[in-house]
PDB file of N, CA and C in Angstrom:
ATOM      1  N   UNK A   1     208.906 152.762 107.398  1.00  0.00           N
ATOM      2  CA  UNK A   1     208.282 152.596 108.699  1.00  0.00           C
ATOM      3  C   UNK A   1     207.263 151.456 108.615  1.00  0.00           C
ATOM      4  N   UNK A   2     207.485 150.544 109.937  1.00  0.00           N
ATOM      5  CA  UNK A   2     206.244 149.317 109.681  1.00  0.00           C
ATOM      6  C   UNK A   2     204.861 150.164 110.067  1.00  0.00           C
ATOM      7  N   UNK A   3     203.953 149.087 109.300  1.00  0.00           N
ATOM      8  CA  UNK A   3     202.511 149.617 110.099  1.00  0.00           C
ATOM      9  C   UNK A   3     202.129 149.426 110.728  1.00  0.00           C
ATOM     10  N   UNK A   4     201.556 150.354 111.431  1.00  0.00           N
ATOM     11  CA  UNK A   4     201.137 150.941 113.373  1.00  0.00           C
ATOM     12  C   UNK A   4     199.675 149.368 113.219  1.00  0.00           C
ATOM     13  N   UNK A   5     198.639 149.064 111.926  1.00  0.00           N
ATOM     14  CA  UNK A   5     197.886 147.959 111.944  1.00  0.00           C
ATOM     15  C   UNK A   5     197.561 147.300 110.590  1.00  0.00           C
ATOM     16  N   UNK A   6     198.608 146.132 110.612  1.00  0.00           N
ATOM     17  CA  UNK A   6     198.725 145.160 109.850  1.00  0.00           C
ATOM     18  C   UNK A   6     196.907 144.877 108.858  1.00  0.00           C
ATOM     19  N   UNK A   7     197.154 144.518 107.550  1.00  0.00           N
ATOM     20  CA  UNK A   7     195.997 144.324 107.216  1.00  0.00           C
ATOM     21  C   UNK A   7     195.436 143.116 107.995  1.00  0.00           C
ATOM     22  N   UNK A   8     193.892 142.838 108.077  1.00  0.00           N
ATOM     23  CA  UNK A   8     193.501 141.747 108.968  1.00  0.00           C
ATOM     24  C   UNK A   8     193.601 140.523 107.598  1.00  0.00           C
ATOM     25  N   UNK A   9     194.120 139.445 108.559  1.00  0.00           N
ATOM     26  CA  UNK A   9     194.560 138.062 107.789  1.00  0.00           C
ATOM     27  C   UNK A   9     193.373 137.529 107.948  1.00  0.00           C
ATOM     28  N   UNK A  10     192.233 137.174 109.122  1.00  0.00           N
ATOM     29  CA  UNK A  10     191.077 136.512 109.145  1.00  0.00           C
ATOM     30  C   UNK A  10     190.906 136.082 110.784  1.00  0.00           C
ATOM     31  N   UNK A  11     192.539 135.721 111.392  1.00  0.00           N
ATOM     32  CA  UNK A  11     192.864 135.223 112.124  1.00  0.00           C
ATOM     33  C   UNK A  11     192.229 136.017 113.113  1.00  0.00           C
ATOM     34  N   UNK A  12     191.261 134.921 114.188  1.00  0.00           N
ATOM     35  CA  UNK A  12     190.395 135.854 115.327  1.00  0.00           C
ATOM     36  C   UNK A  12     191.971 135.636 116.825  1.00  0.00           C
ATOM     37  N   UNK A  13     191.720 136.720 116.810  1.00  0.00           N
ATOM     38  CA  UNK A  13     192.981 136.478 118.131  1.00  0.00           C
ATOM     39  C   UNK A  13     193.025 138.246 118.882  1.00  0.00           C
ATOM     40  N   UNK A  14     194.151 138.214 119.944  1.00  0.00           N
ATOM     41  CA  UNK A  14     193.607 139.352 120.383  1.00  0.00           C
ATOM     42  C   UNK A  14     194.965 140.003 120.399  1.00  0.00           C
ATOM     43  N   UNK A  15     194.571 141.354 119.103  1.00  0.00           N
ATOM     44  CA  UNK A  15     195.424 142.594 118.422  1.00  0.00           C
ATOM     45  C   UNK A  15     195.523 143.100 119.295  1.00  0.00           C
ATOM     46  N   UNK A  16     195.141 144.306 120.147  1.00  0.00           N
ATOM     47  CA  UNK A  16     196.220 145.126 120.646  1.00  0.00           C
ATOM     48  C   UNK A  16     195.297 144.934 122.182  1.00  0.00           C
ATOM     49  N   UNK A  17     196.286 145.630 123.435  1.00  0.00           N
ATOM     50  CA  UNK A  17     195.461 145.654 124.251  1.00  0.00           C
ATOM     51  C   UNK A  17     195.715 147.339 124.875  1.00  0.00           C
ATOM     52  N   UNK A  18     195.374 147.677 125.856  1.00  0.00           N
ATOM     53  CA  UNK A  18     195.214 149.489 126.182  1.00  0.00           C
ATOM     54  C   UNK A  18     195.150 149.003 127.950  1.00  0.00           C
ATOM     55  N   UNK A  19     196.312 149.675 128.230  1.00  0.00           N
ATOM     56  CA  UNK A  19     196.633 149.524 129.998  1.00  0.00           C
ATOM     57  C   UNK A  19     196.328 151.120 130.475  1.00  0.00           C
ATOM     58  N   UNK A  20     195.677 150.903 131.269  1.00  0.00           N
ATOM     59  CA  UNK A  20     195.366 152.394 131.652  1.00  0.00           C
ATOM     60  C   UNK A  20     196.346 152.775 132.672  1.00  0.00           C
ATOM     61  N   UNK A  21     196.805 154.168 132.292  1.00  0.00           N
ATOM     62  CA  UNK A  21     198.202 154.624 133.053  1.00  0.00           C
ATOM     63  C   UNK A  21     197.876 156.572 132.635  1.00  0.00           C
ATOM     64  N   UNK A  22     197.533 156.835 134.260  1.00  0.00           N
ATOM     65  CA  UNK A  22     197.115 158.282 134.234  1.00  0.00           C
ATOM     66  C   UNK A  22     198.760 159.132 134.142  1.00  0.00           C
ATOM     67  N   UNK A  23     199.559 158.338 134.500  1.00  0.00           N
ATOM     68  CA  UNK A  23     200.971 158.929 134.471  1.00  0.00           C
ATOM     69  C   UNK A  23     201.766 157.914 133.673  1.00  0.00           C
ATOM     70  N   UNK A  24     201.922 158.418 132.517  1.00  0.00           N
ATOM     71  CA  UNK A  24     202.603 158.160 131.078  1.00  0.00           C
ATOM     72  C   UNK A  24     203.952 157.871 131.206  1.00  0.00           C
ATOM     73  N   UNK A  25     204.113 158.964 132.110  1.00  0.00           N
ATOM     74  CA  UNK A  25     206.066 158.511 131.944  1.00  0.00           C
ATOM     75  C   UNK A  25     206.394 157.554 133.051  1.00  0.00           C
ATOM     76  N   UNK A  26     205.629 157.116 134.258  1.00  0.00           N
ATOM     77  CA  UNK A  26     205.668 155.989 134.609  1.00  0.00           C
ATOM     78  C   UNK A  26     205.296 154.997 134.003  1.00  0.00           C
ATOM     79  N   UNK A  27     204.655 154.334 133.204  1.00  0.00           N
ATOM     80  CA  UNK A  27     204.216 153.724 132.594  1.00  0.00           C
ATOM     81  C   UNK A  27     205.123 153.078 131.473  1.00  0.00           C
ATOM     82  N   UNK A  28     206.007 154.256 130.754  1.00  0.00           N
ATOM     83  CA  UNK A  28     206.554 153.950 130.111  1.00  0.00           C
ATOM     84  C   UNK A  28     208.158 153.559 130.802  1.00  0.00           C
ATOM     85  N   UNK A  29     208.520 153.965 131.711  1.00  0.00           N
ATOM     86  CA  UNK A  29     209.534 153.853 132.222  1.00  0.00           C
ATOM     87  C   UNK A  29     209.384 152.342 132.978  1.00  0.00           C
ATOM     88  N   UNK A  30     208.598 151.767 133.707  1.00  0.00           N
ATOM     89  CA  UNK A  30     208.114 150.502 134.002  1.00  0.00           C
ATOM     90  C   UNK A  30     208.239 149.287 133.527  1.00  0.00           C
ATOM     91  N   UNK A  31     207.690 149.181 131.804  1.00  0.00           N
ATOM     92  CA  UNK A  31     207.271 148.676 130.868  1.00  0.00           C
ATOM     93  C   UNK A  31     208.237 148.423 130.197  1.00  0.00           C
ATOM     94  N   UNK A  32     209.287 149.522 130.213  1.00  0.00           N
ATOM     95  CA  UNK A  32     210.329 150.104 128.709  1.00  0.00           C
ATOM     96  C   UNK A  32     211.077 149.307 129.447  1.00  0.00           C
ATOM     97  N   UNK A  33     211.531 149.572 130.695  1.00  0.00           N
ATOM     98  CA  UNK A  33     213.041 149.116 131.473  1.00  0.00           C
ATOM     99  C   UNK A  33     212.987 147.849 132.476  1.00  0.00           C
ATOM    100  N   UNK A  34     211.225 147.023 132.701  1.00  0.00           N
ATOM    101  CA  UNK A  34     211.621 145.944 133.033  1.00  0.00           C
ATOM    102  C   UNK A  34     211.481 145.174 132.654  1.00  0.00           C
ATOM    103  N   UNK A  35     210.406 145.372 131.900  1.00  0.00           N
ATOM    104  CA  UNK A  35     210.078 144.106 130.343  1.00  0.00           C
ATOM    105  C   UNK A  35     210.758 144.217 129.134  1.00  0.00           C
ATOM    106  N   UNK A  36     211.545 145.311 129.133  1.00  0.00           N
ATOM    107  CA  UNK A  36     212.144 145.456 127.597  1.00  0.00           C
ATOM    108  C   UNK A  36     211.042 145.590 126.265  1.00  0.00           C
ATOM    109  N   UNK A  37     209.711 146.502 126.887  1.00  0.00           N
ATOM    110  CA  UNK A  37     208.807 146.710 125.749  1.00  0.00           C
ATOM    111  C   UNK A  37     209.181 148.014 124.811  1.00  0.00           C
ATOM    112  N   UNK A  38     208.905 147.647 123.452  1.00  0.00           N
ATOM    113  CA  UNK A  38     209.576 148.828 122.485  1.00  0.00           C
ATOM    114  C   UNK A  38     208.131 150.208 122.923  1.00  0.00           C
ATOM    115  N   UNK A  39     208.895 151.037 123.496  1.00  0.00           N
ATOM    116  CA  UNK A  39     207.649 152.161 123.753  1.00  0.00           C
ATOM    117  C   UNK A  39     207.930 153.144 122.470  1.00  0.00           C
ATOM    118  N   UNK A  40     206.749 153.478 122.063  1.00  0.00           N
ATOM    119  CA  UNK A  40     206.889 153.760 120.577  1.00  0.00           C
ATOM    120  C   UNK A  40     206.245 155.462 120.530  1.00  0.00           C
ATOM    121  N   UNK A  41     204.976 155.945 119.811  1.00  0.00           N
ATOM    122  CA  UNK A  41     204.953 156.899 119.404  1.00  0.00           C
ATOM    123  C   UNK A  41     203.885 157.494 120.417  1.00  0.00           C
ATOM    124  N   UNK A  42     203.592 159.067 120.606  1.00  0.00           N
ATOM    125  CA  UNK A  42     202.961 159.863 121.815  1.00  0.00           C
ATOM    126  C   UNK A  42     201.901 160.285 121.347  1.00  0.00           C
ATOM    127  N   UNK A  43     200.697 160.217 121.339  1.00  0.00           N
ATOM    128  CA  UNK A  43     200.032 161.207 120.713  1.00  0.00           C
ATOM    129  C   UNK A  43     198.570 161.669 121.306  1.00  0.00           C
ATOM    130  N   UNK A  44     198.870 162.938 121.597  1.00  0.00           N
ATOM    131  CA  UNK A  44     198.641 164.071 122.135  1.00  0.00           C
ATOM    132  C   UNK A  44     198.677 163.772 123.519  1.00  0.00           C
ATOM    133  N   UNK A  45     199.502 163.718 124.075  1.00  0.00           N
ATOM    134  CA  UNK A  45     199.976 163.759 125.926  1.00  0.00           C
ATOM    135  C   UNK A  45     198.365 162.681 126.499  1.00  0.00           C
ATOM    136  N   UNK A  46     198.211 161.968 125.719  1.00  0.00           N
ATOM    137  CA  UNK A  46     197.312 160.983 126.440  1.00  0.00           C
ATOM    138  C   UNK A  46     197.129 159.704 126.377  1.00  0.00           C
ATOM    139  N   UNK A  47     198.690 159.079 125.340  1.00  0.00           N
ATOM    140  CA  UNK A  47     198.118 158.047 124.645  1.00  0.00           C
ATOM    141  C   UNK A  47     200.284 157.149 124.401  1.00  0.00           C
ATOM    142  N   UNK A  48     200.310 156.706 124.492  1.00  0.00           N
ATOM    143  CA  UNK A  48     201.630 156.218 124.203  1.00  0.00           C
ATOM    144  C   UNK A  48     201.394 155.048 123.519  1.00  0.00           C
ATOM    145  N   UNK A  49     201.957 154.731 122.064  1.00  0.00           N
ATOM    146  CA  UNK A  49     201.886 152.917 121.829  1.00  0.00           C
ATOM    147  C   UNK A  49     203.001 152.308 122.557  1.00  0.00           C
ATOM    148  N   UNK A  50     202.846 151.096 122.275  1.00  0.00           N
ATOM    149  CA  UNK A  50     203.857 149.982 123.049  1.00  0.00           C
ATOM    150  C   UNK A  50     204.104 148.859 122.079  1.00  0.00           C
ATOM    151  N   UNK A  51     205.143 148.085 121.892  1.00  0.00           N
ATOM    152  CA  UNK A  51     204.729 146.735 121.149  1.00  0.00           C
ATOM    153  C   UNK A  51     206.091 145.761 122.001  1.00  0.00           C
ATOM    154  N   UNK A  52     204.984 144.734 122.588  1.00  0.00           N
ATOM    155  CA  UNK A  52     205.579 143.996 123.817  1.00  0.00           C
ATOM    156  C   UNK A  52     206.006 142.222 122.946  1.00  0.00           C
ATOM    157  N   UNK A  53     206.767 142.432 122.144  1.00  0.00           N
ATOM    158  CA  UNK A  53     206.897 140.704 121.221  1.00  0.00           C
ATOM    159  C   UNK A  53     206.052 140.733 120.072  1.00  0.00           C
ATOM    160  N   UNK A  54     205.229 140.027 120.591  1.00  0.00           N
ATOM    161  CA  UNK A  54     203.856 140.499 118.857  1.00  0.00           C
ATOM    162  C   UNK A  54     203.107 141.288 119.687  1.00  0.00           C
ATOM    163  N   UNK A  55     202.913 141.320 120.471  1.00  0.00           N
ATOM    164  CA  UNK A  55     201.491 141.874 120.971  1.00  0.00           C
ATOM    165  C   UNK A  55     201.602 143.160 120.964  1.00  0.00           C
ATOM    166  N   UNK A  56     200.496 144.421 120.455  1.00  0.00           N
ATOM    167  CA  UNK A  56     200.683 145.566 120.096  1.00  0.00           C
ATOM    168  C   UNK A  56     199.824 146.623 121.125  1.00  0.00           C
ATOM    169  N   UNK A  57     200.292 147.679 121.456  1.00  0.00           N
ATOM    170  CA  UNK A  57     199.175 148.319 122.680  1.00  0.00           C
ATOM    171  C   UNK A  57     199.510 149.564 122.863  1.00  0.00           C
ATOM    172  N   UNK A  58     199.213 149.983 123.635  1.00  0.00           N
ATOM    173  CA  UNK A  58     198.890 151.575 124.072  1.00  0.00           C
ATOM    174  C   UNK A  58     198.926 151.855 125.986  1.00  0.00           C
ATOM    175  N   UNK A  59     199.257 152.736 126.164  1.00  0.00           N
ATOM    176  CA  UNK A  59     199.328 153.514 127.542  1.00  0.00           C
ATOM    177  C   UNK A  59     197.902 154.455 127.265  1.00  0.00           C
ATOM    178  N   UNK A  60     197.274 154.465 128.037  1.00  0.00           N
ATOM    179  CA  UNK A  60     196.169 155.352 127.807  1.00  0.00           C
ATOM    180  C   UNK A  60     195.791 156.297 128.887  1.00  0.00           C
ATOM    181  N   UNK A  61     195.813 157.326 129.106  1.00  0.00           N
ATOM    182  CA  UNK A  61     195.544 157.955 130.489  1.00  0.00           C
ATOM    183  C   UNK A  61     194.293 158.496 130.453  1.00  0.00           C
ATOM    184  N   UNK A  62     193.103 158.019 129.497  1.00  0.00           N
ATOM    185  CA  UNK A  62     191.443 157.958 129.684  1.00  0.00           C
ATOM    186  C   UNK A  62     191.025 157.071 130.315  1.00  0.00           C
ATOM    187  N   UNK A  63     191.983 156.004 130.489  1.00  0.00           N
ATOM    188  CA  UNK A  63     191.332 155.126 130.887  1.00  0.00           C
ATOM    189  C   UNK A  63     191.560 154.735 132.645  1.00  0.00           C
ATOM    190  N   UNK A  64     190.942 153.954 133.687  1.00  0.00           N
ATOM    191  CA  UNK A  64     190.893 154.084 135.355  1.00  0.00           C
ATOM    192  C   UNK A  64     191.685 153.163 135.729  1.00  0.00           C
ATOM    193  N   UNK A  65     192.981 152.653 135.993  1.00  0.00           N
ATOM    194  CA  UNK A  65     193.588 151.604 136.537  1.00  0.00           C
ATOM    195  C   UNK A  65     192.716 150.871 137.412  1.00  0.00           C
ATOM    196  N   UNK A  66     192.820 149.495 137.197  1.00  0.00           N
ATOM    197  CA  UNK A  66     191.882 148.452 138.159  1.00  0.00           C
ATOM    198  C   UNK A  66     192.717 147.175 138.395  1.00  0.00           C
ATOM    199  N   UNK A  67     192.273 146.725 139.640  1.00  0.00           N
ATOM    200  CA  UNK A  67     192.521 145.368 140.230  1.00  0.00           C
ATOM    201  C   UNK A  67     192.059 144.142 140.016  1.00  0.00           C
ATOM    202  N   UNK A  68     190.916 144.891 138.994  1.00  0.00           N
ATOM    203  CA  UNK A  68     189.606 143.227 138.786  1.00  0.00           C
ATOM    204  C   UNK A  68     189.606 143.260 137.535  1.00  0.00           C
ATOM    205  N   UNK A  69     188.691 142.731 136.597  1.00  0.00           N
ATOM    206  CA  UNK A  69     188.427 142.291 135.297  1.00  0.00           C
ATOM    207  C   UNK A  69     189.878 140.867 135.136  1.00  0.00           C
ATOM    208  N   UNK A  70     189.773 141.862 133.811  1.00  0.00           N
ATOM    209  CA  UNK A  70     190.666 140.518 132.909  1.00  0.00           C
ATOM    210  C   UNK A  70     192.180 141.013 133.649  1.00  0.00           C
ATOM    211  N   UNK A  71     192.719 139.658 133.631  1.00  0.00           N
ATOM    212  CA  UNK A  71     194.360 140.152 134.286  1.00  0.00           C
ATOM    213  C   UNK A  71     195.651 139.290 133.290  1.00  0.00           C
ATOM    214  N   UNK A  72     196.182 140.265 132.900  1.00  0.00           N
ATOM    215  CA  UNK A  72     197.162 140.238 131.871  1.00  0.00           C
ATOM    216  C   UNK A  72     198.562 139.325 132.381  1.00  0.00           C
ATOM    217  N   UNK A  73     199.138 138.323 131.876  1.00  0.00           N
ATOM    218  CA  UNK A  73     200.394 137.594 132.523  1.00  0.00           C
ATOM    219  C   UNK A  73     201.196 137.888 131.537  1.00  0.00           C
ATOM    220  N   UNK A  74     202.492 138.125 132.226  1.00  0.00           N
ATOM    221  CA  UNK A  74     203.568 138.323 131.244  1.00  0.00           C
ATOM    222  C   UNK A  74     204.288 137.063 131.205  1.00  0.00           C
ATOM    223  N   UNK A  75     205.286 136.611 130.315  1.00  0.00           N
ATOM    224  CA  UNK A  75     205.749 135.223 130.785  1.00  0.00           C
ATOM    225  C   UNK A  75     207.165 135.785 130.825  1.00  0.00           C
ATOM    226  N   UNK A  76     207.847 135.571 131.811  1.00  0.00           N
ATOM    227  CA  UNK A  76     209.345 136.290 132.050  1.00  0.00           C
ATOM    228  C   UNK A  76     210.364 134.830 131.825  1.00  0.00           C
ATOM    229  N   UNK A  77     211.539 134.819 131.859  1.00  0.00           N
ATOM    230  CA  UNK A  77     212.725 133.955 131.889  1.00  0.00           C
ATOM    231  C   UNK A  77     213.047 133.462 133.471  1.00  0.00           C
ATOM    232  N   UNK A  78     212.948 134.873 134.246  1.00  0.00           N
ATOM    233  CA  UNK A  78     213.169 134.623 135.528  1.00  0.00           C
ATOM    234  C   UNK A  78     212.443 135.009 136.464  1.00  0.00           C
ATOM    235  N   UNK A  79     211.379 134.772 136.971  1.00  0.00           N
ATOM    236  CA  UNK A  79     210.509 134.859 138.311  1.00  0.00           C
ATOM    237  C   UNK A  79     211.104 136.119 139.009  1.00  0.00           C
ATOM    238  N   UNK A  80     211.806 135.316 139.528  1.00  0.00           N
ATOM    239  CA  UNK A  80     212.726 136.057 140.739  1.00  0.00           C
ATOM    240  C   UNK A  80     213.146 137.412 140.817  1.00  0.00           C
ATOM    241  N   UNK A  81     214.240 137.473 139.304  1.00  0.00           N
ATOM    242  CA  UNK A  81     214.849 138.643 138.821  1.00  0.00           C
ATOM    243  C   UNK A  81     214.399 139.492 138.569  1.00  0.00           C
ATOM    244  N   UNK A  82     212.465 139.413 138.202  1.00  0.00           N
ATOM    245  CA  UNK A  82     211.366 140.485 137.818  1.00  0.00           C
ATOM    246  C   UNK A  82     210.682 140.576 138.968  1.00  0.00           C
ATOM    247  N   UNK A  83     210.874 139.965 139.836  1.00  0.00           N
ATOM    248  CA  UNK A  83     210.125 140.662 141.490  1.00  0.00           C
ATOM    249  C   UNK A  83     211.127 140.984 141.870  1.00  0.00           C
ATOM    250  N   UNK A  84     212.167 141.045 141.967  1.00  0.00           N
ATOM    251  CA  UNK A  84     213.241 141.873 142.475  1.00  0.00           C
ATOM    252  C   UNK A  84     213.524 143.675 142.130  1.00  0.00           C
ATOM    253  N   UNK A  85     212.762 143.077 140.684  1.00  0.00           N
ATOM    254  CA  UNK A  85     212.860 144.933 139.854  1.00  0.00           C
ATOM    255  C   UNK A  85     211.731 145.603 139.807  1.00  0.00           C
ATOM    256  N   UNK A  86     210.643 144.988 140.030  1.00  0.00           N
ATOM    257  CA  UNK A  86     209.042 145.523 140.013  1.00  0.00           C
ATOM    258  C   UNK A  86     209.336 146.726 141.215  1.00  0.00           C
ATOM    259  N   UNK A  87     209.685 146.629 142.615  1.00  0.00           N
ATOM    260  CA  UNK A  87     209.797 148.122 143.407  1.00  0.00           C
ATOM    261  C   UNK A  87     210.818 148.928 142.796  1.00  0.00           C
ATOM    262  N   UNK A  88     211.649 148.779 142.616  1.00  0.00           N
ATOM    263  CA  UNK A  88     212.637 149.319 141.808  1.00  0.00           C
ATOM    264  C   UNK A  88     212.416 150.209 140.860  1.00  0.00           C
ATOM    265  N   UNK A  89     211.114 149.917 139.832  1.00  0.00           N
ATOM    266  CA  UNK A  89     211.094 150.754 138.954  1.00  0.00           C
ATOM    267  C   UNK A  89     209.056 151.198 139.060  1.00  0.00           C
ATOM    268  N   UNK A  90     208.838 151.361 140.568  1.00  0.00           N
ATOM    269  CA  UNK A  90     207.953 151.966 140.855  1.00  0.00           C
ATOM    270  C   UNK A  90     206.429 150.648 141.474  1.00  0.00           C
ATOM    271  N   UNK A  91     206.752 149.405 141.206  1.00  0.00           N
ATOM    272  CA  UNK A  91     205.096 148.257 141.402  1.00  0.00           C
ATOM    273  C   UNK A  91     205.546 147.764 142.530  1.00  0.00           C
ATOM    274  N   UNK A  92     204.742 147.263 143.050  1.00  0.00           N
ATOM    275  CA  UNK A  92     205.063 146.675 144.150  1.00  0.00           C
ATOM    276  C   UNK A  92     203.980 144.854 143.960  1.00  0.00           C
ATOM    277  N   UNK A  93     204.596 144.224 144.718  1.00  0.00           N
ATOM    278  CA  UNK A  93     204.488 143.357 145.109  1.00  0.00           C
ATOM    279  C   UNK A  93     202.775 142.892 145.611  1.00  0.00           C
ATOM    280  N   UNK A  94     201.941 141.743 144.443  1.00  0.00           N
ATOM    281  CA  UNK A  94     200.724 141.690 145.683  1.00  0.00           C
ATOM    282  C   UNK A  94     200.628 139.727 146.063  1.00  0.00           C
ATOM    283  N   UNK A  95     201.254 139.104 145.080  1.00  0.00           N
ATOM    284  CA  UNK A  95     201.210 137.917 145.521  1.00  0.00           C
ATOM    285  C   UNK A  95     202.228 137.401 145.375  1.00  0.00           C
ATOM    286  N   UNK A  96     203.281 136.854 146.154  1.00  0.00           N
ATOM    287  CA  UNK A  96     204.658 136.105 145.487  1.00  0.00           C
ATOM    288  C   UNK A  96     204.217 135.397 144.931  1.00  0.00           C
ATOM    289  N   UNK A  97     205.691 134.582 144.718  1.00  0.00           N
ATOM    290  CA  UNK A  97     205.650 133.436 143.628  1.00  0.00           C
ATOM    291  C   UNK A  97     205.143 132.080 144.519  1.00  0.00           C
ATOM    292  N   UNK A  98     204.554 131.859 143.558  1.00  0.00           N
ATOM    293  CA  UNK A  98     203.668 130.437 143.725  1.00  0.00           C
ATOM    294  C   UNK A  98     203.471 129.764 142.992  1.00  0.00           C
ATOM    295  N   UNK A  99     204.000 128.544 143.361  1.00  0.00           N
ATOM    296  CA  UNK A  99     204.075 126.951 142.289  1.00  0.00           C
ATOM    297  C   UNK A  99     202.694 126.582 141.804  1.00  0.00           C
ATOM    298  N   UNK A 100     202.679 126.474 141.186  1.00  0.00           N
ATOM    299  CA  UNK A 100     201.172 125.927 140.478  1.00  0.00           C
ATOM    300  C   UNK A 100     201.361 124.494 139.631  1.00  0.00           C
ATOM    301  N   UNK A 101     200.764 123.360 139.692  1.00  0.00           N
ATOM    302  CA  UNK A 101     200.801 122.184 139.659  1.00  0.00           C
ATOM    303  C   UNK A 101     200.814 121.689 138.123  1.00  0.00           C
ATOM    304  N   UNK A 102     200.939 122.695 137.448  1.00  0.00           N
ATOM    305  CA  UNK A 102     201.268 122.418 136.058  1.00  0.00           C
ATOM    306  C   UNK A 102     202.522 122.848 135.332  1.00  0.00           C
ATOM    307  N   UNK A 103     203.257 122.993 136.546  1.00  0.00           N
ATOM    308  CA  UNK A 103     204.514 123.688 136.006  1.00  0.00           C
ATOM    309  C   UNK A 103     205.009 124.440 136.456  1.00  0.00           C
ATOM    310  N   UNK A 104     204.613 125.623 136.512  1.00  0.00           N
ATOM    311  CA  UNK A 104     204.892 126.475 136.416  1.00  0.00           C
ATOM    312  C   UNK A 104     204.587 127.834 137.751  1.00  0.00           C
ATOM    313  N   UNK A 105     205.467 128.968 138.184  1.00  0.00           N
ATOM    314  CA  UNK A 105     205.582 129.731 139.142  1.00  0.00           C
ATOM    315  C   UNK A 105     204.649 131.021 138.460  1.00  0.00           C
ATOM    316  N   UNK A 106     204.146 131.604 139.061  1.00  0.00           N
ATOM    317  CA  UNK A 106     203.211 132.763 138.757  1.00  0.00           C
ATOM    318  C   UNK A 106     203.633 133.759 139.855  1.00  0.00           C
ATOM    319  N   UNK A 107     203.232 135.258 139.496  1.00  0.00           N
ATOM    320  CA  UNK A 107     202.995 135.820 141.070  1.00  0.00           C
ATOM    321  C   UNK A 107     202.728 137.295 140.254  1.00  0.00           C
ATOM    322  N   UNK A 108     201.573 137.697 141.030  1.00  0.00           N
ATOM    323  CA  UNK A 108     201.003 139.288 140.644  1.00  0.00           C
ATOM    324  C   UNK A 108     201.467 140.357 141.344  1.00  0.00           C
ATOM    325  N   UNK A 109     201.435 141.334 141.042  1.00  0.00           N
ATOM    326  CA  UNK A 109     202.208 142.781 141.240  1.00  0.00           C
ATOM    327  C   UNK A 109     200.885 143.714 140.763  1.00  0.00           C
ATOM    328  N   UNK A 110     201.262 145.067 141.051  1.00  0.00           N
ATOM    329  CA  UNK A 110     200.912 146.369 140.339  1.00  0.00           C
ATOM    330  C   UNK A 110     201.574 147.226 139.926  1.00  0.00           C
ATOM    331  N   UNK A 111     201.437 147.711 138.529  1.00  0.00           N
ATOM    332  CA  UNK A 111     202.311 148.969 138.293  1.00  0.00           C
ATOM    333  C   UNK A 111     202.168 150.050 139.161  1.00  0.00           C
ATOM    334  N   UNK A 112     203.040 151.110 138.281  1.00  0.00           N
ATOM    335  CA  UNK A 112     203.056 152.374 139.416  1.00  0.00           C
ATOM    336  C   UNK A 112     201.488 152.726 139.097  1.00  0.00           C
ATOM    337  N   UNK A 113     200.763 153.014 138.222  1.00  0.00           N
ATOM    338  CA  UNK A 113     199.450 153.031 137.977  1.00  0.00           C
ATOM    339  C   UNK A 113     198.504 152.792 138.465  1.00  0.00           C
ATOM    340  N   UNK A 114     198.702 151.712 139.275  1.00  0.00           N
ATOM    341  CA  UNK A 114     197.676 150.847 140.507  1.00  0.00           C
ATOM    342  C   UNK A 114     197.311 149.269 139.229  1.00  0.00           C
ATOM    343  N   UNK A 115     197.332 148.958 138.662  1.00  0.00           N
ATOM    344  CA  UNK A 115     196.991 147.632 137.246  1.00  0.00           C
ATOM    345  C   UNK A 115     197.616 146.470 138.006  1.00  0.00           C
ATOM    346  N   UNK A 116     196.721 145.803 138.276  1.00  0.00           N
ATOM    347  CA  UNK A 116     196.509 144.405 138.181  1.00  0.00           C
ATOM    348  C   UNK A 116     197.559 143.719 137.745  1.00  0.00           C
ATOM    349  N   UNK A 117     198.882 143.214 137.637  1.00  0.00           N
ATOM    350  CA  UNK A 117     199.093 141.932 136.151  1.00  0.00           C
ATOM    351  C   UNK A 117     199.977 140.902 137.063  1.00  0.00           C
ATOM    352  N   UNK A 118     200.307 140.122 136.516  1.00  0.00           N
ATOM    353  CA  UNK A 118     200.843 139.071 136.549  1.00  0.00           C
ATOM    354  C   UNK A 118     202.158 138.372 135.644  1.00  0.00           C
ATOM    355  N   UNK A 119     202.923 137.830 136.468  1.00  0.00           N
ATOM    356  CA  UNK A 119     204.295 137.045 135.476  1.00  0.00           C
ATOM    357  C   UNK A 119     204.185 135.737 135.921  1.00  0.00           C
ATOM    358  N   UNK A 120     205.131 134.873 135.134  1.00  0.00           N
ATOM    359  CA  UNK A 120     204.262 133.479 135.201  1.00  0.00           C
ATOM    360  C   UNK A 120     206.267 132.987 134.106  1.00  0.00           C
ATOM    361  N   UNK A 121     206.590 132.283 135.093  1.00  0.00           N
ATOM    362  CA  UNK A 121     207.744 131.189 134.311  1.00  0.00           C
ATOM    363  C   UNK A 121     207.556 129.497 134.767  1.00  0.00           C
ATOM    364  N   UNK A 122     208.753 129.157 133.896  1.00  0.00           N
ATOM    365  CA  UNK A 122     208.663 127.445 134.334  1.00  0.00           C
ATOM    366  C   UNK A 122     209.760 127.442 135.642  1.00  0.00           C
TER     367      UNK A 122
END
């Protein structure tokens, strides 16, 4: 079995992050089936890990879903094809897609949770 946290190399960067999700099996069903994140181990009905590419994390249901602070972007292949599936598998829609002058299309959503995030392609 790999380890749940790698020894630290030195490298300052940012290890895991914690999405607050009072309902777990939405969360994981969301995550698992539209991002293709590996949803991993449960522990004690409050806590789910996740590991989304490198980036390593947790479902947490201590914690309050929010609209403000820091806002998380996913980078998808296809814009389109992931606002098409966000109601589908429970988020809805808060900003379409919008060209941004460096490239690239962005557009924010919420999980079923009520969370903030964002996807972002070329």
């Amino acid at each position: 079995m790999a380890e749940i946290f790698p020894p630290f190399d030195g490298t300052l960067e940012i290890d895991y992050v914690e999405i607050p999700a009072p309902n777990l099996e939405a969360a994981k069903a969301f995550y698992g089936q539209l991002f293709n994140w590996k949803i991993g181990h449960e522990f004690g009905g409050s806590y789910v890990s996740f590991q989304a590419g490198r980036l390593r994390g947790g479902f947490a249901t201590y914690r309050t879903p929010t609209d403000r602070g820091i806002l998380l972007v996913i980078r998808v292949a296809s814009i389109d094809a992931v606002l098409a599936q966000i109601p589908v598998y429970g988020g809805s829609i808060v900003k379409p897609r919008t060209w941004y002058p460096w490239g690239e299309y962005r557009a924010e959503f919420k999980d079923p949770n009520g969370n903030l995030l964002a996807i972002l392609a070329r």
